[in-house]
N, C-alpha and C. Protein backbone atom coordinates (compact mmCIF):
# COMPACT_ATOMS: atom_id res chain seq x y z
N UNK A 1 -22.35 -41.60 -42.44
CA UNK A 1 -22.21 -41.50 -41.00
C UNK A 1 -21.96 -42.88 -40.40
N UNK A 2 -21.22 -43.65 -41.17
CA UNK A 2 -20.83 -45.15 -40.41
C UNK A 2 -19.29 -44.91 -39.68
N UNK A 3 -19.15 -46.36 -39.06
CA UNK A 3 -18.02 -46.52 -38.14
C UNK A 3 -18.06 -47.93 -38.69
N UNK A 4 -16.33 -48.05 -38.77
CA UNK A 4 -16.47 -49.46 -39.30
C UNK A 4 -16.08 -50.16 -38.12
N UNK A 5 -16.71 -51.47 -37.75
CA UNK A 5 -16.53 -52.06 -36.60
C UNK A 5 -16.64 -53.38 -36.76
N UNK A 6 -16.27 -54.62 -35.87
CA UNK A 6 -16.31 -56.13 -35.44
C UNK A 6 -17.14 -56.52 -34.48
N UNK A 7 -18.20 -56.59 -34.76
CA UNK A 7 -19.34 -57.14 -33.55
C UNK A 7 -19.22 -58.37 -33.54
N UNK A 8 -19.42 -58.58 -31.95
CA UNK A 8 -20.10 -59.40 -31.66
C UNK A 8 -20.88 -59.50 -30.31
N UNK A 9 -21.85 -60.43 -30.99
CA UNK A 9 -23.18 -60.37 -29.85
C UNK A 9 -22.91 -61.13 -28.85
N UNK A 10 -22.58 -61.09 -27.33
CA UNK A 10 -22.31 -61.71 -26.14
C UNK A 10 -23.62 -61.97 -25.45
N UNK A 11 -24.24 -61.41 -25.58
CA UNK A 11 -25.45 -61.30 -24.41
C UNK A 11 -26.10 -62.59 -24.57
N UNK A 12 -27.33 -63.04 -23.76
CA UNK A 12 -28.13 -64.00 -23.53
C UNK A 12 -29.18 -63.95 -23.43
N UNK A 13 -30.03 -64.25 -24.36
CA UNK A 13 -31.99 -63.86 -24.34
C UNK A 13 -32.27 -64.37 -23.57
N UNK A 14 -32.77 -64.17 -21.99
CA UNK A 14 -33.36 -64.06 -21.25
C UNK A 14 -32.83 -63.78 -19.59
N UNK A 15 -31.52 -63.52 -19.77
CA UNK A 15 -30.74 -63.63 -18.51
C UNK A 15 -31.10 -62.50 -18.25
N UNK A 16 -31.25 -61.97 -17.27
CA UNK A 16 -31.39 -60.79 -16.40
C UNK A 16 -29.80 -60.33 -16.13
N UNK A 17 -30.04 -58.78 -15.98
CA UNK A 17 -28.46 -58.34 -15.61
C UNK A 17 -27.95 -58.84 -14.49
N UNK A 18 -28.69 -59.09 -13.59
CA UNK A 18 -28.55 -59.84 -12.37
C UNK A 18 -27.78 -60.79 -12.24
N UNK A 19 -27.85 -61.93 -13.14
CA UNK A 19 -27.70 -63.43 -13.69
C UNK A 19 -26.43 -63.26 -15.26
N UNK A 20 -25.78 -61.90 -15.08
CA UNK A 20 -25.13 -61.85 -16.52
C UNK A 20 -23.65 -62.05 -16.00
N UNK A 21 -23.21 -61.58 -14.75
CA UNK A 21 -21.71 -60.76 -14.90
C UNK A 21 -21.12 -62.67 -14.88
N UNK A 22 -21.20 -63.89 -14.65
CA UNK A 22 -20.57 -64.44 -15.00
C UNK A 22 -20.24 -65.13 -16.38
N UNK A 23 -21.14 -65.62 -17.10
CA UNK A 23 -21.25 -65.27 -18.46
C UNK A 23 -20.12 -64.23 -19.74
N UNK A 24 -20.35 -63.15 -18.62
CA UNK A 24 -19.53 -61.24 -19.22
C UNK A 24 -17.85 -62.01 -18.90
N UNK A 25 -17.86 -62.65 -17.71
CA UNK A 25 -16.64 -62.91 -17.05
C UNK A 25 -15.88 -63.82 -18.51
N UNK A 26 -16.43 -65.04 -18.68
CA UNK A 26 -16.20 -65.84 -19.36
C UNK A 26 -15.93 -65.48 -20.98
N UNK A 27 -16.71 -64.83 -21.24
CA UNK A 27 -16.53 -63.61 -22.64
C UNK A 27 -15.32 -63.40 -22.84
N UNK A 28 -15.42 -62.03 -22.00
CA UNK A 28 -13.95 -61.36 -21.26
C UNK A 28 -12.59 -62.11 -21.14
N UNK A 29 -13.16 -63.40 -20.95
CA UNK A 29 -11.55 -64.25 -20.73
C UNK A 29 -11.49 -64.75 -21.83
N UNK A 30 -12.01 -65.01 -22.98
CA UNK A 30 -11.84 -65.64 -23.79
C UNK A 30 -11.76 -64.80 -25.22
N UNK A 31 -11.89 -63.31 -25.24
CA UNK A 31 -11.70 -62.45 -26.44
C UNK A 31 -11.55 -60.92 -25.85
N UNK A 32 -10.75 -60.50 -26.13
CA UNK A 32 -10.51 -58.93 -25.97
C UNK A 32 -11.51 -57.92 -26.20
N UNK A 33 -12.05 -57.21 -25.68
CA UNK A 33 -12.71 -56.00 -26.94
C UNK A 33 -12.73 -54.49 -26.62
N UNK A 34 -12.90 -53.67 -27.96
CA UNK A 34 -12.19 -52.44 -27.52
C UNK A 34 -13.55 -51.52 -26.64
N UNK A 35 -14.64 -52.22 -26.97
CA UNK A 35 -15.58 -51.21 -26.33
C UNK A 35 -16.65 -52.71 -26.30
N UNK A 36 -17.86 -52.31 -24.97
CA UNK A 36 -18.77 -52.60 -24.51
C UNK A 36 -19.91 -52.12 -24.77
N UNK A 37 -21.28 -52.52 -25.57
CA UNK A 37 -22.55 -52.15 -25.54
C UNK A 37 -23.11 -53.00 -24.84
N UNK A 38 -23.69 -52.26 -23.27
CA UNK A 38 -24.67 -53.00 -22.16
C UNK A 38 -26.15 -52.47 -22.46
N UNK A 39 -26.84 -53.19 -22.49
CA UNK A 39 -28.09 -52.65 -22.87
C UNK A 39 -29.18 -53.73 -21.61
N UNK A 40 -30.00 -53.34 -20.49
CA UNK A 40 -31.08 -53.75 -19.85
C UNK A 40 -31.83 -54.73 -20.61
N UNK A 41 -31.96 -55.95 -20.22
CA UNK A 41 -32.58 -56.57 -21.19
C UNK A 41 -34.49 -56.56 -21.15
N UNK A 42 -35.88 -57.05 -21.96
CA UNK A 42 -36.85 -56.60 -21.14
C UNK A 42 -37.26 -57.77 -19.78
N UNK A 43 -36.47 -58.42 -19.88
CA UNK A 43 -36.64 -59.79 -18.50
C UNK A 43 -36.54 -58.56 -16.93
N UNK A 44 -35.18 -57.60 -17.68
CA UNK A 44 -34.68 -56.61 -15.99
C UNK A 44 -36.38 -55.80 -15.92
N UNK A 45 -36.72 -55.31 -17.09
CA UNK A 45 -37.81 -54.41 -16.87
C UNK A 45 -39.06 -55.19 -16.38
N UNK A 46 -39.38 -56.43 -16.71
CA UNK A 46 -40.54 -56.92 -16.76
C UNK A 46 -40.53 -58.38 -15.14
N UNK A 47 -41.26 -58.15 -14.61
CA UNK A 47 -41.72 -59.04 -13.61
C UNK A 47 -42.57 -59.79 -13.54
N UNK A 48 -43.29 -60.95 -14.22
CA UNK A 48 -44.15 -61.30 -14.22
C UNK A 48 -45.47 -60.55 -15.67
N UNK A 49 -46.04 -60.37 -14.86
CA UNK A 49 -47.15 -59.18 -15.73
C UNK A 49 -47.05 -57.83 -15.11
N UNK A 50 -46.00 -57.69 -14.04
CA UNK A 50 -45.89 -56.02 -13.78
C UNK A 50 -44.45 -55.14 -14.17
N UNK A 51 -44.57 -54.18 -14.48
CA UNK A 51 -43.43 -53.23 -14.99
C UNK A 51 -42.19 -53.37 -13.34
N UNK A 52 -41.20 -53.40 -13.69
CA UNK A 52 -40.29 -53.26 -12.27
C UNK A 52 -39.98 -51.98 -12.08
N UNK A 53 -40.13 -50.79 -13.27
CA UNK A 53 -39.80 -49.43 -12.52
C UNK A 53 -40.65 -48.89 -11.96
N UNK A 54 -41.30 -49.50 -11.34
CA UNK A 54 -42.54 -49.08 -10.47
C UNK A 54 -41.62 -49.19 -8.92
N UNK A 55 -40.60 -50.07 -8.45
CA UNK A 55 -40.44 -50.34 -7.29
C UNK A 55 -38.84 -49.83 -7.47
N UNK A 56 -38.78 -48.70 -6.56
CA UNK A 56 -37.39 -48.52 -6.41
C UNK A 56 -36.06 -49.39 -6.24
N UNK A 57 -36.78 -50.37 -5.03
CA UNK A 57 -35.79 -51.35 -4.65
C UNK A 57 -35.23 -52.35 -5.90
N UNK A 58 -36.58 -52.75 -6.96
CA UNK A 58 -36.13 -53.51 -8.59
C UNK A 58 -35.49 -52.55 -9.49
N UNK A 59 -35.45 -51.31 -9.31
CA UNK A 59 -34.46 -50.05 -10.16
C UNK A 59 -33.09 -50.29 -9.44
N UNK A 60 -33.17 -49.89 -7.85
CA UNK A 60 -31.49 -50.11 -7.69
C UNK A 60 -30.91 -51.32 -7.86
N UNK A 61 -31.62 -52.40 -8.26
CA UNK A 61 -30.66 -53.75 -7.60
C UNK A 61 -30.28 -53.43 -9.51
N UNK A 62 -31.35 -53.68 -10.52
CA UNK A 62 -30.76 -53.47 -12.07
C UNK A 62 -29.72 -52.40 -12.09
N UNK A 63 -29.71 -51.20 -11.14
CA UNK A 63 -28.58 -50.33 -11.73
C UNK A 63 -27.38 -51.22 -10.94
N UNK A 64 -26.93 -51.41 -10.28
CA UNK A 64 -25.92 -52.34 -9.44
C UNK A 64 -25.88 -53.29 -9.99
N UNK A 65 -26.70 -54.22 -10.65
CA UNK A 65 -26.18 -55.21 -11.88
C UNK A 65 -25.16 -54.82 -12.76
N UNK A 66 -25.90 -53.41 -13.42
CA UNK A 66 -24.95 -52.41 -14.44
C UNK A 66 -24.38 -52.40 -14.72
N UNK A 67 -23.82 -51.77 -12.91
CA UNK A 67 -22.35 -51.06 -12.44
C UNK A 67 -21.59 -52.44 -12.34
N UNK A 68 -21.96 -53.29 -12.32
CA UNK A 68 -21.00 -54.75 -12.23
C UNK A 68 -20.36 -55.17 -13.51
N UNK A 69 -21.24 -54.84 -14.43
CA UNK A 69 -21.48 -55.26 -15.70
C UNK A 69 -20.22 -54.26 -16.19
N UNK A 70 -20.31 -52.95 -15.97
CA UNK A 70 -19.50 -51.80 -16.81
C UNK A 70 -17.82 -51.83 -15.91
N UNK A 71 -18.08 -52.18 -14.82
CA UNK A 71 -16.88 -52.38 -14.23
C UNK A 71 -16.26 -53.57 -14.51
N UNK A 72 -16.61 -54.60 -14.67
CA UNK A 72 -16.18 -55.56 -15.13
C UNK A 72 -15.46 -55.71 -16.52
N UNK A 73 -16.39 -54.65 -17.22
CA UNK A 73 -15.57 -54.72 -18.51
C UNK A 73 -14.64 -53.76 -18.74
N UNK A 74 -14.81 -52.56 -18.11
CA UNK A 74 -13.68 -51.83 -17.93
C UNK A 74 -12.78 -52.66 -16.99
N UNK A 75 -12.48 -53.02 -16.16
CA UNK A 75 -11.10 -53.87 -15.67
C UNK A 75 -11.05 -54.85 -16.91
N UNK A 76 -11.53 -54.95 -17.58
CA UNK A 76 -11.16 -56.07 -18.73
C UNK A 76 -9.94 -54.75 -19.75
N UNK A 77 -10.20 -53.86 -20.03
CA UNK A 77 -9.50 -52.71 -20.54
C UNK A 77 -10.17 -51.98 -21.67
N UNK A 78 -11.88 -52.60 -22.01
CA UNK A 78 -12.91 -52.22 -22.84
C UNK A 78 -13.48 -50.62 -22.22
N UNK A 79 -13.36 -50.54 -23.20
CA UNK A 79 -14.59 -48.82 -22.76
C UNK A 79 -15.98 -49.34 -22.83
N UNK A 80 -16.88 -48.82 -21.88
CA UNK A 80 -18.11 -49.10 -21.99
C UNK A 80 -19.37 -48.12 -22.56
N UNK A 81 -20.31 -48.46 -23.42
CA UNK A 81 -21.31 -47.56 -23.61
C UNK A 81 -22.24 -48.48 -23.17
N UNK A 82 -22.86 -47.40 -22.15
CA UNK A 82 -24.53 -47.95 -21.69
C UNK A 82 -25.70 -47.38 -22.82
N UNK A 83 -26.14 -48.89 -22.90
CA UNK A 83 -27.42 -47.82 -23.93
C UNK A 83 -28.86 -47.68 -23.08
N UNK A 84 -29.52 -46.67 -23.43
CA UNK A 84 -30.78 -46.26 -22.76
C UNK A 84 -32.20 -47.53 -23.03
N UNK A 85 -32.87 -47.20 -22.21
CA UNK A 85 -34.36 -48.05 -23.02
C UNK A 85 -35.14 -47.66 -23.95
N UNK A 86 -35.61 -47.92 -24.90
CA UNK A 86 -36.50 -47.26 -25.79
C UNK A 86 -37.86 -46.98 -25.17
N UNK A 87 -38.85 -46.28 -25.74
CA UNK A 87 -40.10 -45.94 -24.97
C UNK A 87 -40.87 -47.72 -25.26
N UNK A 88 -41.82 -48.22 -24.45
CA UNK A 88 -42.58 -49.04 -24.42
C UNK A 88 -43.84 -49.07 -24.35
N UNK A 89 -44.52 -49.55 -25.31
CA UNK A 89 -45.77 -49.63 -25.21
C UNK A 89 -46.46 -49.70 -23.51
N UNK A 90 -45.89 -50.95 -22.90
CA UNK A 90 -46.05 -51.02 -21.76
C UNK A 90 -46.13 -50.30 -20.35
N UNK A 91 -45.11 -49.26 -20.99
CA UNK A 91 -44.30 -48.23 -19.61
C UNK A 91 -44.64 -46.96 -19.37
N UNK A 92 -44.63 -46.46 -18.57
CA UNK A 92 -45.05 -45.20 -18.09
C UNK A 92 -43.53 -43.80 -18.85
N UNK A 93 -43.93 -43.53 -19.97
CA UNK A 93 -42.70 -42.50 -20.58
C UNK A 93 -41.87 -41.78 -19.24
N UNK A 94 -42.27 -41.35 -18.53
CA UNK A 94 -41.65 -40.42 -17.28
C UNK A 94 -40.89 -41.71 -16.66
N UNK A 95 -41.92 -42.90 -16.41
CA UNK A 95 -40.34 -43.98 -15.46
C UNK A 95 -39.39 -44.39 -16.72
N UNK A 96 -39.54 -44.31 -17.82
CA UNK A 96 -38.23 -44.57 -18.50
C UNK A 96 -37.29 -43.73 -18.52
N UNK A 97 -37.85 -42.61 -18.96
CA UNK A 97 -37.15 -41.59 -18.92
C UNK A 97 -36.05 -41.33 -17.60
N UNK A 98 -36.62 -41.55 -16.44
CA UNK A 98 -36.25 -41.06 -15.39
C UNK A 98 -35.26 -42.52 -15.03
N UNK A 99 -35.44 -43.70 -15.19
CA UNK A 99 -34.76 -45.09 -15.46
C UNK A 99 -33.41 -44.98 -16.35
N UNK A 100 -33.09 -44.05 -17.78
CA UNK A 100 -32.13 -43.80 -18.76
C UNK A 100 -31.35 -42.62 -17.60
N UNK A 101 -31.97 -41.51 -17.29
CA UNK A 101 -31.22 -40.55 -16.50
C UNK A 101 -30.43 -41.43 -15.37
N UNK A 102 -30.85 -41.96 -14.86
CA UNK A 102 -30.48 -42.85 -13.91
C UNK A 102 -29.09 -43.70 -14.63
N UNK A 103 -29.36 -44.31 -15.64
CA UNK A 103 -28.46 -44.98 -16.10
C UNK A 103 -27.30 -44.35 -16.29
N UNK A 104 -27.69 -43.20 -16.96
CA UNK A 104 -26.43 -41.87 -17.81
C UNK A 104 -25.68 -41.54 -16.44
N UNK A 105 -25.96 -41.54 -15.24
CA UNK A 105 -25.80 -40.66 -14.37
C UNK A 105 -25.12 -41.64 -13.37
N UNK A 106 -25.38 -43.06 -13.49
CA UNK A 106 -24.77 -43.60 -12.27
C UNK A 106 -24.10 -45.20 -12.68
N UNK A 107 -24.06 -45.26 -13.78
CA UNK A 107 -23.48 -47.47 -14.07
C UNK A 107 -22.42 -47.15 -13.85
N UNK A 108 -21.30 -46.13 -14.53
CA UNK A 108 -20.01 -46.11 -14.64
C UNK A 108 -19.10 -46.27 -16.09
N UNK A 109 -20.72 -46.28 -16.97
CA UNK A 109 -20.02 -46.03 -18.04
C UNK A 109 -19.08 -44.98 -18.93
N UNK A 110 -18.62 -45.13 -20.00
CA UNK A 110 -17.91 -44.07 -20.67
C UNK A 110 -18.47 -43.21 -21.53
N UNK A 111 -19.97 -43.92 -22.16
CA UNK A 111 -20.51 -43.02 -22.40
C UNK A 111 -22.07 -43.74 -22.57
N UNK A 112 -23.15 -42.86 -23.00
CA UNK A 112 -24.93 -43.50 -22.61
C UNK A 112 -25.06 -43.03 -24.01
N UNK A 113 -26.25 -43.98 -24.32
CA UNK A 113 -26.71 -43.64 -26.00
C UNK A 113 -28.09 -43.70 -25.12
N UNK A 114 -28.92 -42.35 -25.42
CA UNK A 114 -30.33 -42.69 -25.03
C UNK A 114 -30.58 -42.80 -26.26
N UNK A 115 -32.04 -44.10 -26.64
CA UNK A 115 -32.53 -44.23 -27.79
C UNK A 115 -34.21 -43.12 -28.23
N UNK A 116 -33.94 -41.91 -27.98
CA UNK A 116 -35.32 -40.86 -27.89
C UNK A 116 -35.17 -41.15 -29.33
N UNK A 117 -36.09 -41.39 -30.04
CA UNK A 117 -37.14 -41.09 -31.65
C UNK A 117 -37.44 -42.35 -31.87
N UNK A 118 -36.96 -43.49 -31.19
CA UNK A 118 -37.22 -44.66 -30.92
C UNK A 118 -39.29 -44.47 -31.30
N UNK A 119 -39.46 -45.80 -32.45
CA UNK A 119 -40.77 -45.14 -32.97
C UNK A 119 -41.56 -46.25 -32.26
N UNK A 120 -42.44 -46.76 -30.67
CA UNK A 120 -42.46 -47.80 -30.04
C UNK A 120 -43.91 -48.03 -30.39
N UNK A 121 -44.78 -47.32 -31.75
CA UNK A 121 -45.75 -47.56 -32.18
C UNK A 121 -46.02 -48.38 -33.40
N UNK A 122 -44.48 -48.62 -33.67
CA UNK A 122 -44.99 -49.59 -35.10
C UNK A 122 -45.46 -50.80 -34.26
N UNK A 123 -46.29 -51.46 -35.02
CA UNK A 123 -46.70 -52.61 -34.73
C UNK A 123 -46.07 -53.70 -34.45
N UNK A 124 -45.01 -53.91 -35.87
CA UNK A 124 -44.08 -54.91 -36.19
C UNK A 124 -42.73 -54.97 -35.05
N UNK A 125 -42.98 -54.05 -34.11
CA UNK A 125 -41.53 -53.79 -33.21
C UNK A 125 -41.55 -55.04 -32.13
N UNK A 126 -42.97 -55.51 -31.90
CA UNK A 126 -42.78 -55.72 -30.57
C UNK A 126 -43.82 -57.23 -31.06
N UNK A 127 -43.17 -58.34 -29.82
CA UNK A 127 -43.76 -59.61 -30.36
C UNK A 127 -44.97 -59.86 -29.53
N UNK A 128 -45.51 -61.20 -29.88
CA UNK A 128 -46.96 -61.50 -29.67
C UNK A 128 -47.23 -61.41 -27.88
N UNK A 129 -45.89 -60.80 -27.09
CA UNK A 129 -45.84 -60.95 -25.44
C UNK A 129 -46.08 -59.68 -25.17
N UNK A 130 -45.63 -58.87 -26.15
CA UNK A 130 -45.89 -57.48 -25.77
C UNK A 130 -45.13 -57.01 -24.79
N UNK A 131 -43.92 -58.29 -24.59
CA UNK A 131 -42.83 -57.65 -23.58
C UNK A 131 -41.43 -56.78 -24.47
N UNK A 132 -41.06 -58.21 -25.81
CA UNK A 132 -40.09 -58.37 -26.32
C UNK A 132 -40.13 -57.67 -27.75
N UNK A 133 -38.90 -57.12 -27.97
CA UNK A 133 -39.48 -56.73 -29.50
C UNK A 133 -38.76 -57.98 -30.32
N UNK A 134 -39.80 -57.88 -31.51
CA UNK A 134 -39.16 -58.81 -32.76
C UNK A 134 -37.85 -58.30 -33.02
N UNK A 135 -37.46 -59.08 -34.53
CA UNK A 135 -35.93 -59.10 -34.92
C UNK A 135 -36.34 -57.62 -35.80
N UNK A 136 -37.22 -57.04 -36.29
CA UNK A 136 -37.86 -56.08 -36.80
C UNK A 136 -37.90 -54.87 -35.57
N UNK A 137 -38.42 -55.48 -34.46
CA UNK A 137 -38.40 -54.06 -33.91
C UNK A 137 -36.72 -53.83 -32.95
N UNK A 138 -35.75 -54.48 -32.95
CA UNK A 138 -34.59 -54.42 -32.84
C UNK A 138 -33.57 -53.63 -33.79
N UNK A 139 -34.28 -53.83 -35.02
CA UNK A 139 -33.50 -53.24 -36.05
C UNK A 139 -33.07 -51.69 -36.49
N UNK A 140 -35.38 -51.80 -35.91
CA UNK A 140 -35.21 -49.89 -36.07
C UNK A 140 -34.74 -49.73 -34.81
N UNK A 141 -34.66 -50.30 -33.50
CA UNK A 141 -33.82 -49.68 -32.51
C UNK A 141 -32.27 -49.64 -32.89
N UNK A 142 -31.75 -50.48 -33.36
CA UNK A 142 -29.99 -50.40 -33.79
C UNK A 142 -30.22 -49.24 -34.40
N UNK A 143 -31.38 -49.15 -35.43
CA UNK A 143 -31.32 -47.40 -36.36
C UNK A 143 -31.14 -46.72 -35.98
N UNK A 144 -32.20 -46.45 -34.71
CA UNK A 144 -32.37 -45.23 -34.16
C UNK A 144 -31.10 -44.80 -33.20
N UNK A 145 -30.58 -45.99 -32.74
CA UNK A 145 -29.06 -45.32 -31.97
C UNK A 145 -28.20 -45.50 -33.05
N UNK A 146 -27.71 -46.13 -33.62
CA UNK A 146 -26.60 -45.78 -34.64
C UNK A 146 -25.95 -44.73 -34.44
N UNK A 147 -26.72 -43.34 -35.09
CA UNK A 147 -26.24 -42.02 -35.58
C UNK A 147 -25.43 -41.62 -34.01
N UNK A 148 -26.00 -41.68 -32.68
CA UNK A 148 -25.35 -41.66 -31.43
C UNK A 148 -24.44 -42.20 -31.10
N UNK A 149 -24.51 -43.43 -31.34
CA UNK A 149 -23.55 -44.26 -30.52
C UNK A 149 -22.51 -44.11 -32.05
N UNK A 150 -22.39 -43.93 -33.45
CA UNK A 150 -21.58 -43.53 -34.07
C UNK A 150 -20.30 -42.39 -33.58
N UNK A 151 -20.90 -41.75 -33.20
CA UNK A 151 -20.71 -40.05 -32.52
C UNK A 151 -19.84 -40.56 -31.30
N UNK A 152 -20.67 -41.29 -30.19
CA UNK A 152 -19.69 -41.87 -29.31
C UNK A 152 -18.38 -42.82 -29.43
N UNK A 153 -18.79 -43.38 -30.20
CA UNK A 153 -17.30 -44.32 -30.91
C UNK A 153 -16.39 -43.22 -31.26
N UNK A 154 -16.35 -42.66 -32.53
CA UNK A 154 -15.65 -41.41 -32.71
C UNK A 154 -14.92 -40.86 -31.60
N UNK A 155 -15.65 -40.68 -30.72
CA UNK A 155 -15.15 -39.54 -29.68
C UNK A 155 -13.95 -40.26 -28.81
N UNK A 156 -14.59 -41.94 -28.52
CA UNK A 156 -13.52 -42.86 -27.79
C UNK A 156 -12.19 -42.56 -28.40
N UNK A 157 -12.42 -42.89 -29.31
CA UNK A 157 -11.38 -43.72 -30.57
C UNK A 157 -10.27 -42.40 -30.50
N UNK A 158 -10.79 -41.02 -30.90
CA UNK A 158 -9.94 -39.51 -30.57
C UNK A 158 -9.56 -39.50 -29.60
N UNK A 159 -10.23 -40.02 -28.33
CA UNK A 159 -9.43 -39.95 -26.93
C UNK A 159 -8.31 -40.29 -26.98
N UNK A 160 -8.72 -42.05 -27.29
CA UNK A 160 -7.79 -42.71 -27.17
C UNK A 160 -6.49 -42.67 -27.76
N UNK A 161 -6.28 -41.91 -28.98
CA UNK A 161 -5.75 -42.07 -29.91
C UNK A 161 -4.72 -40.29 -29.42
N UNK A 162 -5.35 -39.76 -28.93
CA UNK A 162 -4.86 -38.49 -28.18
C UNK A 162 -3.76 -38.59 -26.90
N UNK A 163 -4.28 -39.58 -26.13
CA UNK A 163 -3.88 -39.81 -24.79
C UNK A 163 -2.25 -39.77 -24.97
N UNK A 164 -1.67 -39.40 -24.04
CA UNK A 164 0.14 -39.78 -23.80
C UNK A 164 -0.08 -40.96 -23.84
């Protein structure tokens, strides 16, 4: 169940989506790509020592980061997949949940990988901040979406490959 693909990692450990689209800009001008994985980083979720999906007003301004983020790379001529949050030790399951619906439903992407079986009880996932996961608990998250976002590639790639 693989897709053979050319990654590469753009993003920035600790920038907030807020603080990304010029960065994305500079990317963008400097390499082509056929598709986009945007993923919330935990800096958007985390405030200090309090969760931000607690305050509506810190949910819309991250989804409007997003939508900057997915539009941006679509005018670049990339397809975008938004990926979901995994569950967090930290978080209330219903505001994530209801945070991914949100996502699926309004950035502007082409398609959403929610990460559900996401296992947010191993130990080894998450580092000594209890915000961030290790390079370990990243890995089983790439696992756990893989088989999805496999499925979604596929489906681009037939579009595309369909289209007049």
């Amino acid at each position: 169940n693989h897709i053979k693909a050319k990654v590469h990692a753009v993003g920035q450990a600790g920038l907030p989506a807020s603080q990304a689209l010029q960065p994305l800009k500079r990317a963008l001008s400097q390499r082509s790509f056929d598709v986009c994985l945007i993923l919330l980083g935990a800096n958007d979720l985390f405030s200090g020592d309090s969760l931000a999906l607690s305050s509506p007003a810190a949910v819309d301004a991250m989804l409007a980061s997003l939508r900057g983020l997915h539009a941006e790379c679509r005018h670049s001529g990339a397809k975008t997949v938004s990926l979901g949050w995994p569950a967090h030790p930290a978080a209330v399951h219903s505001e994530l949940v209801a945070l991914n619906q949100r996502i699926a439903a309004e950035v502007g992407a082409d398609a959403f990988v929610d990460p559900q079986g996401f296992d947010q009880n191993v130990a080894s996932a998450w580092s000594s901040d209890g915000i961030h996961m290790t390079a370990t608990g990243y890995a089983a998250f790439g696992d756990t979406l893989a088989v999805s976002l496999a499925a979604e590639l596929r489906a681009m790639r037939a579009a595309t490959h369909s289209a007049p």
